[in-house]
Protein backbone atom coordinates (compact mmCIF):
# COMPACT_ATOMS: atom_id res chain seq x y z
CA UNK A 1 196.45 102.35 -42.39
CA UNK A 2 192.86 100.56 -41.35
CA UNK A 3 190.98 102.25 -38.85
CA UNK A 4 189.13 100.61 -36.05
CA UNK A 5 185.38 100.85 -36.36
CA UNK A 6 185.11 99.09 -32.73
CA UNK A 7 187.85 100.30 -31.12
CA UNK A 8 186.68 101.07 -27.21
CA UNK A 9 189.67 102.94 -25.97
CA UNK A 10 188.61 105.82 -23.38
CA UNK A 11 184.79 104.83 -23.36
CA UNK A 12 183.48 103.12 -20.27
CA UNK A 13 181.37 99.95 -20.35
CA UNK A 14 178.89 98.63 -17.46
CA UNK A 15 177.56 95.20 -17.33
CA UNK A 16 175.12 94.33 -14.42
CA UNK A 17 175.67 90.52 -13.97
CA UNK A 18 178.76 90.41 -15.23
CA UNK A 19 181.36 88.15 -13.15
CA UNK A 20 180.77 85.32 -15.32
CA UNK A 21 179.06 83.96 -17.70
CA UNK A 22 177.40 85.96 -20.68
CA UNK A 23 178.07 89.45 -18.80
CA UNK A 24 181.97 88.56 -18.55
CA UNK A 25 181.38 87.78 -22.18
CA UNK A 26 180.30 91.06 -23.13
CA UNK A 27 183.23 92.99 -21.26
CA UNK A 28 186.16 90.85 -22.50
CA UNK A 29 184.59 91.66 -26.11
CA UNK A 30 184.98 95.40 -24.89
CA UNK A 31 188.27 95.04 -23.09
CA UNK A 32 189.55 93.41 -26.04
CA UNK A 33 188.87 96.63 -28.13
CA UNK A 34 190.09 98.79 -24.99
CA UNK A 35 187.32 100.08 -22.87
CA UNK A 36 187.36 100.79 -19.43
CA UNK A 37 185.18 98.50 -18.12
CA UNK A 38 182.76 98.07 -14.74
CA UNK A 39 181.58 95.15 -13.23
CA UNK A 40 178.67 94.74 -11.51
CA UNK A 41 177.71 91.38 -9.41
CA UNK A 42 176.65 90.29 -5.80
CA UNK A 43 179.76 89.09 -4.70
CA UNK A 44 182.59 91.43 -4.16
CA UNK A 45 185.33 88.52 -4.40
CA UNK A 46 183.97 87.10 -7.97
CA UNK A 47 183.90 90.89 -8.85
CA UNK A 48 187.59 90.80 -8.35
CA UNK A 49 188.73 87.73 -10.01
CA UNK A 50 186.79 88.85 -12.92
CA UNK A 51 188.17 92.31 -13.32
CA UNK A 52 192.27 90.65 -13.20
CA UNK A 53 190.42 88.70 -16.47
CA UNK A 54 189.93 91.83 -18.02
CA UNK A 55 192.90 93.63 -17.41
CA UNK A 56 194.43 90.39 -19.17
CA UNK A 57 192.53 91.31 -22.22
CA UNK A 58 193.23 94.53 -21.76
CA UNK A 59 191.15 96.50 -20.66
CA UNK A 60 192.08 99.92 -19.48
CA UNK A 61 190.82 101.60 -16.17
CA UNK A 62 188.14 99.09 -14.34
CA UNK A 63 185.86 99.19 -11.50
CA UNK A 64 183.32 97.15 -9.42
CA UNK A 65 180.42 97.36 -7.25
CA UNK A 66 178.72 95.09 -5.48
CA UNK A 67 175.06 95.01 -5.83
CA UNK A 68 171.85 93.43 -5.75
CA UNK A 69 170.06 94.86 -8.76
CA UNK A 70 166.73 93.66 -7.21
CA UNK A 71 167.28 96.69 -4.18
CA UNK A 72 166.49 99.84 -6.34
CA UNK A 73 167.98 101.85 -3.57
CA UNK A 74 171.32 99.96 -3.75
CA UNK A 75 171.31 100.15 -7.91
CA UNK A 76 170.56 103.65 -7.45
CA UNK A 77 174.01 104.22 -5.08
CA UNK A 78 175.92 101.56 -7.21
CA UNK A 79 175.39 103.80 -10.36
CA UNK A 80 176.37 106.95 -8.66
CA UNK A 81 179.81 105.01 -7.06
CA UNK A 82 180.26 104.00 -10.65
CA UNK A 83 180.03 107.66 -12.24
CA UNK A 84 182.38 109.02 -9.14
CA UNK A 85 185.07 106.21 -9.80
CA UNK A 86 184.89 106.54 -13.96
CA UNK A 87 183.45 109.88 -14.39
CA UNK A 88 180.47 108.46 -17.04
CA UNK A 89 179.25 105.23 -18.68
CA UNK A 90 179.07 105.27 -22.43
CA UNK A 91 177.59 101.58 -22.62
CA UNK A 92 175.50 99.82 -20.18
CA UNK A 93 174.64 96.14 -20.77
CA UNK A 94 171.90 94.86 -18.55
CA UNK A 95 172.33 91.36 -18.16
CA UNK A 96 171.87 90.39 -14.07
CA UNK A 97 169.50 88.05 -13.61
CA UNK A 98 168.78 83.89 -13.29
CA UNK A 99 166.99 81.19 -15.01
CA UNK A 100 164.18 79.02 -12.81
CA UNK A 101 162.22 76.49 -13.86
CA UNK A 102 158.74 75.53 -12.53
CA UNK A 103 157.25 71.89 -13.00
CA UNK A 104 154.39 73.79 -15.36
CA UNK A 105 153.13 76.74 -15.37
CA UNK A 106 149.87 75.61 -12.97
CA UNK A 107 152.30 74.37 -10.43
CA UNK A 108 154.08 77.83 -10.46
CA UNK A 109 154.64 78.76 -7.25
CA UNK A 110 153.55 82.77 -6.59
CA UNK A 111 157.26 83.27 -4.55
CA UNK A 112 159.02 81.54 -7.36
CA UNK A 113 157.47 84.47 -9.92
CA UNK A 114 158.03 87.45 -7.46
CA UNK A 115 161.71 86.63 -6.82
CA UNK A 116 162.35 85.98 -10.59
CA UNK A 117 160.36 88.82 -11.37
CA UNK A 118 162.45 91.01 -8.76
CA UNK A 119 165.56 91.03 -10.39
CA UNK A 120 165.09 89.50 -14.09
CA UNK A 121 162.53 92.40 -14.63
CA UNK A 122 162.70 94.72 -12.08
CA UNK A 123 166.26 94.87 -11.28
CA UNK A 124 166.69 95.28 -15.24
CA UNK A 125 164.45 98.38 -14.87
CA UNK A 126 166.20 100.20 -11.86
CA UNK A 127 169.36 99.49 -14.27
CA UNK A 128 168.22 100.83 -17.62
CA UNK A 129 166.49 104.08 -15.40
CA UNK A 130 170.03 105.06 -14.06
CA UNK A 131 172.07 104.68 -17.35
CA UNK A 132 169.12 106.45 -19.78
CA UNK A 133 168.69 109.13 -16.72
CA UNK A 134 172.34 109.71 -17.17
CA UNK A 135 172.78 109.54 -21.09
CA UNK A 136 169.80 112.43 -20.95
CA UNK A 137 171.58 114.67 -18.76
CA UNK A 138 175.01 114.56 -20.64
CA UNK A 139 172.94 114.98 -24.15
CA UNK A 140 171.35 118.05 -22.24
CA UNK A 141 174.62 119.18 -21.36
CA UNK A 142 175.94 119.01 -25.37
CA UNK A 143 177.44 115.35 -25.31
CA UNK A 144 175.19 113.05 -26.88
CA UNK A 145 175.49 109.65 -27.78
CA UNK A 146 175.34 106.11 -25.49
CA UNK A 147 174.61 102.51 -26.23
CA UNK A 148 172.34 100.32 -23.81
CA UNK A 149 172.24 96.66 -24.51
CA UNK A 150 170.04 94.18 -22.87
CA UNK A 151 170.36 90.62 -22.19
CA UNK A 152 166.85 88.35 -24.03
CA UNK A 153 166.37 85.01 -24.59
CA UNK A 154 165.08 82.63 -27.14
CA UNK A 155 162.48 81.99 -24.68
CA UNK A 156 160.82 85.46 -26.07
CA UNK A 157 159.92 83.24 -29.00
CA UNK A 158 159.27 79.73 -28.01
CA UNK A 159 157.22 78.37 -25.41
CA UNK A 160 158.93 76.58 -22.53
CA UNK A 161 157.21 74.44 -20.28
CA UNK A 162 157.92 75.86 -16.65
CA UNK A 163 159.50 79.29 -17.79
CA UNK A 164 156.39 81.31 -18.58
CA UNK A 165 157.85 83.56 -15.58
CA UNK A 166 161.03 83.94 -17.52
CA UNK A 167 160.12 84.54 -20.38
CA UNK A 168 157.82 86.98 -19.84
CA UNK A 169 160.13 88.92 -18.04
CA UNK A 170 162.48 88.75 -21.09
CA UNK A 171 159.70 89.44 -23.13
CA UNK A 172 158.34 92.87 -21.25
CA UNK A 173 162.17 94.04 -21.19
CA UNK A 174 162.09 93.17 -25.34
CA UNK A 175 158.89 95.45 -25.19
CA UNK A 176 161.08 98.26 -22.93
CA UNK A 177 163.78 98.03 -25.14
CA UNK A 178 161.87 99.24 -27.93
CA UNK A 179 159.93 102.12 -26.52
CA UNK A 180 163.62 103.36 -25.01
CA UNK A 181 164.98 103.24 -28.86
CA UNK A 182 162.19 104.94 -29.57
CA UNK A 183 162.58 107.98 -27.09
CA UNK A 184 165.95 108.22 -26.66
CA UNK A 185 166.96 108.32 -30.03
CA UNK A 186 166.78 111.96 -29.71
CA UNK A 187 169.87 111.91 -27.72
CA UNK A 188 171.89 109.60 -29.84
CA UNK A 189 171.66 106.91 -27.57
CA UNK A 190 171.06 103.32 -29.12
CA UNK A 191 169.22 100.94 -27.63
CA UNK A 192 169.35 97.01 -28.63
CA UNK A 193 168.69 93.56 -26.90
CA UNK A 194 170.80 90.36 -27.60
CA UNK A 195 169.21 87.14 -27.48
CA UNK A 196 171.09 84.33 -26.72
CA UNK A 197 170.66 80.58 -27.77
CA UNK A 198 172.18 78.17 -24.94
CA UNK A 199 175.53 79.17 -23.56
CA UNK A 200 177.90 77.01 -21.67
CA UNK A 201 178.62 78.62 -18.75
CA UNK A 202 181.55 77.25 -16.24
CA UNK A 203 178.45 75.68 -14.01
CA UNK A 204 176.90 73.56 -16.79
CA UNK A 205 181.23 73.40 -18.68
CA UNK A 206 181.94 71.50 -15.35
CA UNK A 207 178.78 69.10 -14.84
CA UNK A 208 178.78 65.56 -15.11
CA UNK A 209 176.09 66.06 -17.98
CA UNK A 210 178.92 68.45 -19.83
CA UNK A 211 179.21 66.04 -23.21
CA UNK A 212 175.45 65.23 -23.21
CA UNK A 213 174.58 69.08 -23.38
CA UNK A 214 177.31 69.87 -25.58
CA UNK A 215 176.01 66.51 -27.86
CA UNK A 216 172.46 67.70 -27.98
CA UNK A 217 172.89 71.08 -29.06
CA UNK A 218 175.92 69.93 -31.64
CA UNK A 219 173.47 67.85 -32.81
CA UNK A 220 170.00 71.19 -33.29
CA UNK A 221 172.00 73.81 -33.46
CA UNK A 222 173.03 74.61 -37.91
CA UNK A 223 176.64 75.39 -36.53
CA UNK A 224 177.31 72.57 -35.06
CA UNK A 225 177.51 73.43 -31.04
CA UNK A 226 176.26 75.28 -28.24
CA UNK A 227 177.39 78.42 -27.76
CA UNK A 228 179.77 80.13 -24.90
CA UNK A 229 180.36 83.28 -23.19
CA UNK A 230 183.18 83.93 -26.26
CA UNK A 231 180.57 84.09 -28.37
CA UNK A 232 179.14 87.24 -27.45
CA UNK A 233 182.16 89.19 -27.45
CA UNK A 234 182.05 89.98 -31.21
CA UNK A 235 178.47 91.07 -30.67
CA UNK A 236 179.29 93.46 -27.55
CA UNK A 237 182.45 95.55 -29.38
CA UNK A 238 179.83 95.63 -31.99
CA UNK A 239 176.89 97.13 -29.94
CA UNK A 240 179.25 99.19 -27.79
CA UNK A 241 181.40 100.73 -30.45
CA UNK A 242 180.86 103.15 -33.29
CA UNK A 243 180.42 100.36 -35.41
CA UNK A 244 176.55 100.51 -34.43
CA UNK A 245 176.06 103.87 -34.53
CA UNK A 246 172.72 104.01 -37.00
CA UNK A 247 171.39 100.38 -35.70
CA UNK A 248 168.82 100.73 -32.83
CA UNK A 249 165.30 98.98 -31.27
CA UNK A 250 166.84 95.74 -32.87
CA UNK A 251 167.04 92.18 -30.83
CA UNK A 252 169.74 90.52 -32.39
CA UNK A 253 170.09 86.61 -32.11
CA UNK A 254 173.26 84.83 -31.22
CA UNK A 255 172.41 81.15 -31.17
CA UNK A 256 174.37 79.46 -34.16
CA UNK A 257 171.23 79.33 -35.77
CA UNK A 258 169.37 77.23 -33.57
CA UNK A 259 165.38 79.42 -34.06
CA UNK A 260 165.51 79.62 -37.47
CA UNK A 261 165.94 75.67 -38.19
CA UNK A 262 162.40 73.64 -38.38
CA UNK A 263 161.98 70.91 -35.78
């Protein structure tokens, strides 16, 4: 009989910004495979209508907080409810934050950078703290192993008019990432960033400009579309599971091969 290299069943996954979008991605890839899964997000009510999507997929026990990951105080009391309701978090996908666009970068104003900054960068750092502080202490106590994934960008790699903000935040938690893999590895816990290419989200799936955007990238992108949220499932059982047990400090790039065709 085969046996499951990604099967999820009893281990408990966290995504931070994960009532839509690319974080609901990543835990319907887990729930799929059978985790117990948490979800994290501002809004209690979107919390809930995203965890009855991953009981659907079938997930196993599941949990939510509501948090704003750019209060350390309240990510620091959102981790500990989370440990209290599942008892540990074997995965932790730090994905919360938001995309903001300046006219240039001269015309960038300094509140537009501090509030990005805040949680894209910031909030990403209370996040990654709580889950590494508590993969140490349950290595230290004889059970070692944990994977933490976090959310990049393309925008690491190309320059974007307006974005320098952004992507330098994805860019320092790229750097982070790495030093983590680095010293953690001595627990067995992995550490790895994905890195996006555009994703169709149910804001931009229900715009007027829907075709255009869908058009544009079907016509730059090698595979022939943009991508969505389903796309990263594959990706997250991967990270989450077993399957990656001896891959770590890696960024790996889901865009349909968008950055690696010339212009």
């Amino acid at each position: 009989m085969a046996q499951d290299l990604f099967d999820l069943t009893g281990r408990v996954v966290l995504a931070a910004g994960a009532n839509s979008g690319i974080g609901l991605g990543f835990l319907m890839g887990c729930a799929k495979q059978g985790a117990d899964v948490v979800v994290w997000g501002r809004r209690a009510d979107r919390n809930e209508e995203a965890l009855e999507q991953l009981r659907a997929a079938g997930a196993g026990k599941v949990h939510h907080e509501a948090v704003d990951v750019a209060d350390e105080q309240a990510v620091i009391a959102a981790f500990s409810s989370t440990l209290q309701a599942m008892g540990r978090v074997d995965c932790l996908f730090a994905n919360a934050g938001y995309s903001d666009r300046a006219p240039s970068f001269p015309d960038m104003t300094t509140e537009a950078y501090h509030n990005l900054m805040n949680v894209n960068l910031h909030g990403a750092f209370y996040t990654l703290r709580e889950a590494s502080r508590h993969m140490r202490s349950r290595a230290q106590a004889g059970d070692t192993g944990g994977s933490i994934v976090i959310c990049g960008s393309l925008s690491m790699f190309h320059g974007l008019q307006g974005m320098e903000h952004y992507a330098g935040a994805k860019g320092a938690l790229g750097a982070m990432m790495k030093g983590m893999a680095v010293e953690l590895g001595q627990y067995g816990v992995r550490v790895n960033m994905i890195a996006p290419g555009f994703i169709m989200t149910e804001m931009t799936g229900q715009s007027d400009q829907a075709k255009q955007i869908v058009d544009r990238f079907a016509a730059i992108t090698p595979l022939g579309r943009p991508g969505y949220p389903h796309d990263i499932e594959g990706p997250a059982a991967y990270l989450a599971s077993d399957a990656s047990k001896f891959h770590t400090g890696d960024i790996l790039v889901v865009d349909g091969g968008r950055s690696v065709k010339s212009l």
